[in-house]
C-alpha atoms as a PDB file:
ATOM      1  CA  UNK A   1     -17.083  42.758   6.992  1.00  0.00           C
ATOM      2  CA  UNK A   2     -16.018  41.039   3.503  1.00  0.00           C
ATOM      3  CA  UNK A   3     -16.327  37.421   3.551  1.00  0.00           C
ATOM      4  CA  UNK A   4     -13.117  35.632   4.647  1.00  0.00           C
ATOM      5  CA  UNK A   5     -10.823  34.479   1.835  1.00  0.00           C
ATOM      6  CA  UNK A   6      -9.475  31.577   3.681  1.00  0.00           C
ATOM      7  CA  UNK A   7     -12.886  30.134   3.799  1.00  0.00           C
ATOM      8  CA  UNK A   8     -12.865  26.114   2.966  1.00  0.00           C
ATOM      9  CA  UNK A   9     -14.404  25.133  -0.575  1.00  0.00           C
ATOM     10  CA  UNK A  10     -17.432  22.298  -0.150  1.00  0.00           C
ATOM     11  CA  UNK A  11     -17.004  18.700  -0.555  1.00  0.00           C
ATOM     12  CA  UNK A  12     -19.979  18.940  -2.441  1.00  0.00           C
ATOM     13  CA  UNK A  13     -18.008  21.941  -4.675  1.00  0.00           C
ATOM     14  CA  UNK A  14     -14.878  19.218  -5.447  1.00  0.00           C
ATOM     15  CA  UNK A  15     -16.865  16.620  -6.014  1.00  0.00           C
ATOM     16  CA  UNK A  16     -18.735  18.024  -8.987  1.00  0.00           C
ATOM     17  CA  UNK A  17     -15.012  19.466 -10.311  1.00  0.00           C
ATOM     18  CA  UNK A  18     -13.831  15.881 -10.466  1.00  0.00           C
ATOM     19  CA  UNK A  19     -17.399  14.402 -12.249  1.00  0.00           C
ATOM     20  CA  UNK A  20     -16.971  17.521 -14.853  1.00  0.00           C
ATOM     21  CA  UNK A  21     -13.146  16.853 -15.293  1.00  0.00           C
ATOM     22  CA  UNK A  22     -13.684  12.949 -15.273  1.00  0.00           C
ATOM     23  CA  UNK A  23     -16.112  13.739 -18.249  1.00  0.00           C
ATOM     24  CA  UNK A  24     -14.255  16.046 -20.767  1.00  0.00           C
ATOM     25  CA  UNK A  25     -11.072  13.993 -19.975  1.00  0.00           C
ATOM     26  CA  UNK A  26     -13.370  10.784 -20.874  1.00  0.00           C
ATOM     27  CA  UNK A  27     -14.858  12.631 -23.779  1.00  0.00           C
ATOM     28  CA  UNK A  28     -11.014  13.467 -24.983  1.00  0.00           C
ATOM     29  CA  UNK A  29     -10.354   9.821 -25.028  1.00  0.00           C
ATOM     30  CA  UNK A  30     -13.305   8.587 -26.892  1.00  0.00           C
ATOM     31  CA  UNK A  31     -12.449  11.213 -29.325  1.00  0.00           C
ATOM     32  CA  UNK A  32      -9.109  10.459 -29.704  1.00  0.00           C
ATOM     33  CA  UNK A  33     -10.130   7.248 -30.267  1.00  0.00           C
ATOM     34  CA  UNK A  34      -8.324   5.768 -27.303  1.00  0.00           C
ATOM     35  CA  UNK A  35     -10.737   4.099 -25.541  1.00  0.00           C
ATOM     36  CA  UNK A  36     -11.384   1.785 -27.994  1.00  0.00           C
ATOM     37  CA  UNK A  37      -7.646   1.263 -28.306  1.00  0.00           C
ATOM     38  CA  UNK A  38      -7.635   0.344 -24.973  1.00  0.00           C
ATOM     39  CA  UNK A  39     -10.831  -1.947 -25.231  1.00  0.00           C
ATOM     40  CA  UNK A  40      -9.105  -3.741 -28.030  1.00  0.00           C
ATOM     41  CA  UNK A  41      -6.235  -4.718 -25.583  1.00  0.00           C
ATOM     42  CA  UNK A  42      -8.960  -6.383 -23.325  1.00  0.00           C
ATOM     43  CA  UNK A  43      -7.805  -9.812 -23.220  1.00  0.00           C
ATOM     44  CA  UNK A  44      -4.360  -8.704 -22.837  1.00  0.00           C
ATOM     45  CA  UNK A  45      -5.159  -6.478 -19.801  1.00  0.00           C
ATOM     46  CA  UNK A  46      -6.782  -9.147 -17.926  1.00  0.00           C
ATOM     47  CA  UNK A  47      -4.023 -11.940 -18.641  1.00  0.00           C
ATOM     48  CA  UNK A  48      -1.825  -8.925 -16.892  1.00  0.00           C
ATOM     49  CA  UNK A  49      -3.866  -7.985 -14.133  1.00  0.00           C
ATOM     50  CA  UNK A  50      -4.037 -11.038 -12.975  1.00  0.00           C
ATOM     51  CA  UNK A  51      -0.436 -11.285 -13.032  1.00  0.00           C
ATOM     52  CA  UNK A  52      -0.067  -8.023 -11.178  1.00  0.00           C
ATOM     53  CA  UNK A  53      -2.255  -8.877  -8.672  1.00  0.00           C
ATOM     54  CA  UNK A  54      -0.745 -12.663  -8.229  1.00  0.00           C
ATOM     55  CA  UNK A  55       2.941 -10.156  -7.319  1.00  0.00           C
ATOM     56  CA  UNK A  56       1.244  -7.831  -5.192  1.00  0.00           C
ATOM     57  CA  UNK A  57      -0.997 -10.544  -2.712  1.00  0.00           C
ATOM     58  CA  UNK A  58       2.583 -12.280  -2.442  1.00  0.00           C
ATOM     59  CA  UNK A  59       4.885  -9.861  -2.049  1.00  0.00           C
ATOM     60  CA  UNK A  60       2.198  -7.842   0.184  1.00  0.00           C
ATOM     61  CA  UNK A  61       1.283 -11.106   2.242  1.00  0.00           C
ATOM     62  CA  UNK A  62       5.115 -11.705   3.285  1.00  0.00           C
ATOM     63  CA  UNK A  63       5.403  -8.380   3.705  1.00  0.00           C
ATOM     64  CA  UNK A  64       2.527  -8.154   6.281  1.00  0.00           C
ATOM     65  CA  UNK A  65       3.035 -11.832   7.510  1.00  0.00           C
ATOM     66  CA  UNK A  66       6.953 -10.480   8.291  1.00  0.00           C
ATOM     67  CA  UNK A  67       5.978  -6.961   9.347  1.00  0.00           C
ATOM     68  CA  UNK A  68       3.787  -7.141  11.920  1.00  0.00           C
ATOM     69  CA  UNK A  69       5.413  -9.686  14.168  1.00  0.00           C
ATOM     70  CA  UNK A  70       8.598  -7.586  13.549  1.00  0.00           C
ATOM     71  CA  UNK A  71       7.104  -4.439  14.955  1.00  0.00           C
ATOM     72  CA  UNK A  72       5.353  -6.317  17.870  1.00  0.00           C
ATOM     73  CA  UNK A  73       9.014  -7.576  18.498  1.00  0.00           C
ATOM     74  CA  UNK A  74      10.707  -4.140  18.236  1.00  0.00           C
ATOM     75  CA  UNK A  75       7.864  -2.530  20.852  1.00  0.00           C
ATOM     76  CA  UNK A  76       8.394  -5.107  23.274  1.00  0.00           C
ATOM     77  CA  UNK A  77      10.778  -3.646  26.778  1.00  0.00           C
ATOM     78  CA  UNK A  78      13.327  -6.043  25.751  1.00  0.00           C
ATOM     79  CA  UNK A  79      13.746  -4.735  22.529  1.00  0.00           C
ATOM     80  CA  UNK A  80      13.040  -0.962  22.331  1.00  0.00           C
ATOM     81  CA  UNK A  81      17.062   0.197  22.560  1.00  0.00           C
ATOM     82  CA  UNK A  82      17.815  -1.708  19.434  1.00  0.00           C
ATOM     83  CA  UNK A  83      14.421  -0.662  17.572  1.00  0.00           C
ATOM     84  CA  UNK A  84      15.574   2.957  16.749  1.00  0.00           C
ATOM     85  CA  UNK A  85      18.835   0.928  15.103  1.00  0.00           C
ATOM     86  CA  UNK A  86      16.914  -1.107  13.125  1.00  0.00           C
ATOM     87  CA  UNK A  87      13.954   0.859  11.832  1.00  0.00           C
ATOM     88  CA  UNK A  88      16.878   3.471  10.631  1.00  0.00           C
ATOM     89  CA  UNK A  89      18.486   0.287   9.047  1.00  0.00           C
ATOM     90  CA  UNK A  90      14.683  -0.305   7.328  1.00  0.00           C
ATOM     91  CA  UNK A  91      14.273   3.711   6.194  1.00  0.00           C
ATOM     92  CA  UNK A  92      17.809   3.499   4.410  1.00  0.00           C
ATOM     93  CA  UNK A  93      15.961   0.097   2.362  1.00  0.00           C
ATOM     94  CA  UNK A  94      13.451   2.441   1.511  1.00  0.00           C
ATOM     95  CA  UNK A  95      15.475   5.203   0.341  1.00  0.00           C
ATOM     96  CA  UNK A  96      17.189   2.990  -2.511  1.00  0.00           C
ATOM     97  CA  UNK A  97      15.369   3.572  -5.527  1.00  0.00           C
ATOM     98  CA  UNK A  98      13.518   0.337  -6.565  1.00  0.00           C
ATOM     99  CA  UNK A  99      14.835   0.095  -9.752  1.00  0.00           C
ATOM    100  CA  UNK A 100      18.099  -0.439  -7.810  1.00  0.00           C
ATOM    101  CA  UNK A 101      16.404  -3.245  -5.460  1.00  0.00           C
ATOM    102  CA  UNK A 102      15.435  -5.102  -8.489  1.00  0.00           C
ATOM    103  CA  UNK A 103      19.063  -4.975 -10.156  1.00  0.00           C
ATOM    104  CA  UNK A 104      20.119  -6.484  -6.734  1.00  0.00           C
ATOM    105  CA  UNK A 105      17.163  -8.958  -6.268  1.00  0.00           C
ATOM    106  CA  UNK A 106      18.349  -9.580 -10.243  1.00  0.00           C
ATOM    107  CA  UNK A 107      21.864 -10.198  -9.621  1.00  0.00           C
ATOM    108  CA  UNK A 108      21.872 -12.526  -6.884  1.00  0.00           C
ATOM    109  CA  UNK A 109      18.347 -14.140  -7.724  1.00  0.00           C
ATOM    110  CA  UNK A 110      18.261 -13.796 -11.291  1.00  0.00           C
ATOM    111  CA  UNK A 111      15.216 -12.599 -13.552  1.00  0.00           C
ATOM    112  CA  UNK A 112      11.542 -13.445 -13.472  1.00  0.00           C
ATOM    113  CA  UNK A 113       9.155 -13.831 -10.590  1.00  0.00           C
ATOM    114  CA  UNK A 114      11.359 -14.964  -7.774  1.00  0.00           C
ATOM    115  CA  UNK A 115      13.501 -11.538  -7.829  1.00  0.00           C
ATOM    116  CA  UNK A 116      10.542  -9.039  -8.506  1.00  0.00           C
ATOM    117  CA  UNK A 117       8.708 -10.774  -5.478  1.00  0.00           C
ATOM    118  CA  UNK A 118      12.040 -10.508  -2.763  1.00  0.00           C
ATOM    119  CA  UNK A 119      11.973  -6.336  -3.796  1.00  0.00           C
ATOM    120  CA  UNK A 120       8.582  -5.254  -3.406  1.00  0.00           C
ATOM    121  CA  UNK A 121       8.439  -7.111  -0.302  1.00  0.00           C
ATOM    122  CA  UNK A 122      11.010  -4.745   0.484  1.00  0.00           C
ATOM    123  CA  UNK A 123       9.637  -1.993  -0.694  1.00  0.00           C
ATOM    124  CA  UNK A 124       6.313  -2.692   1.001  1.00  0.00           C
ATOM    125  CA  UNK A 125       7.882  -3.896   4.624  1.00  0.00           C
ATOM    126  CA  UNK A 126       9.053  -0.702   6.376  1.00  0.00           C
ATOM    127  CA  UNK A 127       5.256   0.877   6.687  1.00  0.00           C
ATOM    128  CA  UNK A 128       3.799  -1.956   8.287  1.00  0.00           C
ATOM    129  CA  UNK A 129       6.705  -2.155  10.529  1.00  0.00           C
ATOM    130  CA  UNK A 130       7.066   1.557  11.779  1.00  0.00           C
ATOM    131  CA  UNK A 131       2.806   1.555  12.731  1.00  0.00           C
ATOM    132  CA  UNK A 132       3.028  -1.726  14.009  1.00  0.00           C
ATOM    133  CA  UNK A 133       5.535  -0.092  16.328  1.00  0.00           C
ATOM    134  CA  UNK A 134       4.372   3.054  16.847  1.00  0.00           C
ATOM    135  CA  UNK A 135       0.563   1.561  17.145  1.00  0.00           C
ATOM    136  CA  UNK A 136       1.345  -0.285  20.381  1.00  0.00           C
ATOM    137  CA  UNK A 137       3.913   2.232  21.753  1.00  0.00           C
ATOM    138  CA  UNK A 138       1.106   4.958  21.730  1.00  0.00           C
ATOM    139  CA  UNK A 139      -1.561   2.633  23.572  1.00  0.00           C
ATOM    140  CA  UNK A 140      -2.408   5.004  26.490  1.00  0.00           C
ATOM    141  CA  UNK A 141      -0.611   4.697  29.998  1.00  0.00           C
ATOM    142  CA  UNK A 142      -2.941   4.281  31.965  1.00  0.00           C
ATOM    143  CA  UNK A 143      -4.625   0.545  29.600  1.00  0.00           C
ATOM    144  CA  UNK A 144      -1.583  -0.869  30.280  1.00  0.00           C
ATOM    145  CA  UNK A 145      -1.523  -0.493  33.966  1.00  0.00           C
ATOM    146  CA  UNK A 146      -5.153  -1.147  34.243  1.00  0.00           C
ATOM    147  CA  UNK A 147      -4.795  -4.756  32.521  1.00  0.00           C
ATOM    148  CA  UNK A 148      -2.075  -4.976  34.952  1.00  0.00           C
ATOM    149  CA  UNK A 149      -4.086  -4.327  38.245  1.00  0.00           C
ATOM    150  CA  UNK A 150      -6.104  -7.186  36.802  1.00  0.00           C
ATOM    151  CA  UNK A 151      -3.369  -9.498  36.788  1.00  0.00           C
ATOM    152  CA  UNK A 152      -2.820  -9.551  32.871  1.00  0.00           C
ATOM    153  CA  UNK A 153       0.490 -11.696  31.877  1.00  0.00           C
ATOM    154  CA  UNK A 154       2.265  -9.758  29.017  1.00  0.00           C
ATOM    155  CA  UNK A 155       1.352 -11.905  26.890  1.00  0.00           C
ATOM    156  CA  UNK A 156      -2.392 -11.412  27.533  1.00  0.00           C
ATOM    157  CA  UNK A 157      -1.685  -7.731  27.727  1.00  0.00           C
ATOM    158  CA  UNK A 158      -0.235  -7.571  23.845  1.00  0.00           C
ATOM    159  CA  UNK A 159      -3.255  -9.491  22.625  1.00  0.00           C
ATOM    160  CA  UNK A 160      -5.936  -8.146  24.595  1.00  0.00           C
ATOM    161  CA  UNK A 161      -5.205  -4.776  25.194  1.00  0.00           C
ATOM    162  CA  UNK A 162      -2.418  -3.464  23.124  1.00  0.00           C
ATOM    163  CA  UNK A 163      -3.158  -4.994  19.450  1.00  0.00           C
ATOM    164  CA  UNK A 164      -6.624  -4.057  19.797  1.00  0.00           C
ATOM    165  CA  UNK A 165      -5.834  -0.329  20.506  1.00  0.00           C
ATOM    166  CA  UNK A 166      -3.285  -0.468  17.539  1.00  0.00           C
ATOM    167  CA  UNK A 167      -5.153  -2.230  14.929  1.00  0.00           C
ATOM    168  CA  UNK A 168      -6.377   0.986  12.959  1.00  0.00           C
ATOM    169  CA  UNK A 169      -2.895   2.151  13.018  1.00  0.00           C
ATOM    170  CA  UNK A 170      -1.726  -1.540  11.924  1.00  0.00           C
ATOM    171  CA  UNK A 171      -4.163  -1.394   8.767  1.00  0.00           C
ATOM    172  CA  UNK A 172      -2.925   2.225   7.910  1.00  0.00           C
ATOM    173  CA  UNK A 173       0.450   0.838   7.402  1.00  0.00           C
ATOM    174  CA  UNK A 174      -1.268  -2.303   5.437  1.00  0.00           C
ATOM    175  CA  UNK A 175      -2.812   0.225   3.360  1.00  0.00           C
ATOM    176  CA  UNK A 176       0.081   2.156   2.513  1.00  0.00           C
ATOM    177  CA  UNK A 177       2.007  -0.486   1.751  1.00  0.00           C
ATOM    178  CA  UNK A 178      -0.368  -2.356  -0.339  1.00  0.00           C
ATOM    179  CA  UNK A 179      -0.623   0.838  -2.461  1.00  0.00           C
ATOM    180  CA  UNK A 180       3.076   1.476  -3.061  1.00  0.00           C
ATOM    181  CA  UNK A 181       3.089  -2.254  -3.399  1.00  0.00           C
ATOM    182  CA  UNK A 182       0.390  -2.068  -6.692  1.00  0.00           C
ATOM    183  CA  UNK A 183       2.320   1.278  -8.221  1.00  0.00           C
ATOM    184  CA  UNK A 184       5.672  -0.092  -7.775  1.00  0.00           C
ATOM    185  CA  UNK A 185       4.860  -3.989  -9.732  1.00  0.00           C
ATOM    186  CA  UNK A 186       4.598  -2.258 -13.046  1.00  0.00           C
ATOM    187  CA  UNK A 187       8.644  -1.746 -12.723  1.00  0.00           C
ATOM    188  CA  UNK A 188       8.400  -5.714 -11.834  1.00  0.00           C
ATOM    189  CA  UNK A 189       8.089  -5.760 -16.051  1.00  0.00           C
ATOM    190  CA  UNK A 190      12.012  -4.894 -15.959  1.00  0.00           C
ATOM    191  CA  UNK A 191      13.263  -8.070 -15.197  1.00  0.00           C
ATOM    192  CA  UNK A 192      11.118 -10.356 -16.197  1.00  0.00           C
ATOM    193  CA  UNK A 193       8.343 -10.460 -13.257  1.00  0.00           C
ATOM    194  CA  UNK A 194       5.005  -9.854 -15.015  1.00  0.00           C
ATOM    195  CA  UNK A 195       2.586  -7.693 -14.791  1.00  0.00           C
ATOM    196  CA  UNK A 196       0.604  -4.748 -16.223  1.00  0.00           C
ATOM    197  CA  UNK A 197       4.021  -3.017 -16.308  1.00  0.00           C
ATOM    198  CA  UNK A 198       4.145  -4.944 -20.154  1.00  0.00           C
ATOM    199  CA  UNK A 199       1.809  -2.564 -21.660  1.00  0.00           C
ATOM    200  CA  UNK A 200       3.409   0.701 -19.984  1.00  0.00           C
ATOM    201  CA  UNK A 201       6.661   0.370 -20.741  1.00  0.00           C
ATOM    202  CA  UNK A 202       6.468  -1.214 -24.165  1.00  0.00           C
ATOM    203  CA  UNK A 203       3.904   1.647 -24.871  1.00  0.00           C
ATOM    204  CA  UNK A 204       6.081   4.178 -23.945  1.00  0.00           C
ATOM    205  CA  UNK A 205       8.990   2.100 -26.220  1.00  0.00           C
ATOM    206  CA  UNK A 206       6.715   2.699 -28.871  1.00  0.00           C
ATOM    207  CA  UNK A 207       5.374   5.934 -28.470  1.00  0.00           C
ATOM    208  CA  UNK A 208       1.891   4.144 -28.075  1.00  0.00           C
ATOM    209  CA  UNK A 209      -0.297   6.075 -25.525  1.00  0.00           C
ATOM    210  CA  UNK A 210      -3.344   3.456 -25.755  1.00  0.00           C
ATOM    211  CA  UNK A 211      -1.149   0.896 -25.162  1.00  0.00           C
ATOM    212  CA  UNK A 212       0.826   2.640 -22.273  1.00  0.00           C
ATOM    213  CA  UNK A 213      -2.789   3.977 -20.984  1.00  0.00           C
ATOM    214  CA  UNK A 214      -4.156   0.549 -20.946  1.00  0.00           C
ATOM    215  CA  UNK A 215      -1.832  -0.298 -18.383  1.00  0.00           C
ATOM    216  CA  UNK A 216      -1.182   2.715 -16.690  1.00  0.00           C
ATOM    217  CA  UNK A 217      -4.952   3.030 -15.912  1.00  0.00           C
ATOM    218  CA  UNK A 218      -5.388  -0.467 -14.613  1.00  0.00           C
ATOM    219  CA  UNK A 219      -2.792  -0.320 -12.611  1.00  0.00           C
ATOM    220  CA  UNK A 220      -4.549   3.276 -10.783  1.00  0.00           C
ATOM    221  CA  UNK A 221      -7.701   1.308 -10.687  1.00  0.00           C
ATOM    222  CA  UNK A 222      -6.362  -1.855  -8.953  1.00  0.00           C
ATOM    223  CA  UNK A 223      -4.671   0.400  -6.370  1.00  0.00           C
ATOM    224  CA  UNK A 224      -7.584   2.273  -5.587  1.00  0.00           C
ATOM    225  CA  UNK A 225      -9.984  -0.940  -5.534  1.00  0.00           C
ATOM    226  CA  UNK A 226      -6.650  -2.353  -3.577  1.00  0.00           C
ATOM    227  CA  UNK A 227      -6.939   0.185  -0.683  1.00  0.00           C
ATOM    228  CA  UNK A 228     -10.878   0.610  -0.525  1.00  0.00           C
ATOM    229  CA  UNK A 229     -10.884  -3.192   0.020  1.00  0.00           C
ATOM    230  CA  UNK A 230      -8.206  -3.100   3.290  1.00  0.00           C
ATOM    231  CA  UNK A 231     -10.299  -0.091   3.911  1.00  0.00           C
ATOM    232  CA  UNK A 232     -13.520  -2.085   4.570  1.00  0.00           C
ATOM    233  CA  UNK A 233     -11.909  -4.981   6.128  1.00  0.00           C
ATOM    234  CA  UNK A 234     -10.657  -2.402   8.688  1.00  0.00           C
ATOM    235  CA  UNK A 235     -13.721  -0.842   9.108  1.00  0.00           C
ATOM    236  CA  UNK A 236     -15.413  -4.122  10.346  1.00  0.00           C
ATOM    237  CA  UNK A 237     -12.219  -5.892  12.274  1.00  0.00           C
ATOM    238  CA  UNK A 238     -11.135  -2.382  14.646  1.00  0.00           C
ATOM    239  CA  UNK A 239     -12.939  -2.507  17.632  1.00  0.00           C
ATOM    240  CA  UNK A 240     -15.491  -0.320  17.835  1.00  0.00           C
ATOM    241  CA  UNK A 241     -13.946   1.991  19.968  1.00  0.00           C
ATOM    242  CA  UNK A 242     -10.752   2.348  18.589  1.00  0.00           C
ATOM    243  CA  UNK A 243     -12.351   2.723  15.258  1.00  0.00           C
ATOM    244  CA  UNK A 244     -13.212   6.281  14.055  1.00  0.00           C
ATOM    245  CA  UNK A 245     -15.380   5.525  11.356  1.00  0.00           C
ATOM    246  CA  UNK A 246     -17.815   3.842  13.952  1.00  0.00           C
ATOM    247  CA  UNK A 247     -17.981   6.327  15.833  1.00  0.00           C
END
């Protein structure tokens, strides 16, 4: 019987395709002589990064600081015929393109920091809020009326049995929204706001590709370093059994 074509490649198999491709597509650089073009914007790269990262622990920190209270709110009894209302009112925020946020934040706030901050907290608020939600409305049945034969106030109930059981969905949203946070700051650039978003688009302005690369990469790496790090900090805050990876 011929082997099956559906059969599932190796991790082992992908992970030598993306060393291989990682090296000619390094090698293609150094030959084109852009790494050192990008090497020669050091100074200027870190100046930027640290900008970016100043807009995205801001924006991200109100965003997670208004986000998860919000969804606690919206699962709560009281609340749960209005939450449908409002987390449509959130996913039509998130379906305006940010460049159109920003023109707003820049026409009622006016250009620079302030503005940039007020739309990718936007941006970043509806994922925390819908698995904040969703987190604590899928705690099992049966938790809930176990902390309740114990004589659990509500109260008690959210913080000792429902937030526990939806803290890895919590930190999903977190990471999701920290990572569309980091890609989005570069448009931050547009009105004034900072960023590594400087080298991209005036790279692109000038048909530069080390300059646009030396931002463009950053910006990939800061995401990915972004995400590993909520990663980890979920990995050792989820209760153990709630937590997959500890399992």
């Amino acid at each position: 019987m011929s082997m099956s074509m559906g059969m599932a490649v190796p991790r082992s198999v992908w992970m030598w395709v993306l060393v291989v491709g990682a090296f000619a597509l390094g090698a293609w650089a150094q030959s084109a002589g852009l790494i050192a073009d990008i090497l020669w914007r050091w100074e200027d790269i870190v100046f930027l990064a640290r900008q970016h990262m100043q807009l995205v622990a801001i924006s991200g920190g109100l965003a997670i600081l208004v986000g998860v209270p919000l969804g606690i709110l919206l699962s709560r009894p009281a609340m749960r015929r209005m939450a449908e209302t409002l987390m449509q009112g959130l996913n039509v925020g998130t379906t305006i393109p940010t460049l159109a946020v920003l023109a707003l934040s820049m026409t009622f706030l006016g250009i620079g920091t302030v503005p940039a901050i007020f739309a990718l907290w936007i941006a970043s608020l509806l994922p925390i809020v819908r698995n904040t939600y969703i987190g604590i409305l899928e705690v099992p049945a049966a938790l809930r009326e176990a902390a309740q034969g114990m004589g659990m106030t509500n109260l008690q109930m959210l913080w000792r049995v429902e937030l526990p059981n939806a803290l890895w969905v919590i930190f999903a949203g977190i990471r999701t929204a920290l990572a569309i946070n980091v890609g989005t700051v570069p448009l931050a650039f547009l009105i004034g706001g900072g960023g590594l978003g400087e080298l991209i688009f005036t790279g692109i302005a000038l048909a530069e590709t080390g300059m646009m690369l030396a931002g463009a990469i950053p910006t990939a790496i800061l995401a990915v370093l972004t995400d590993f790090l909520v990663a980890t900090v979920a990995r050792f805050t989820v209760p153990r059994g709630v937590n997959p990876l500890a399992r």
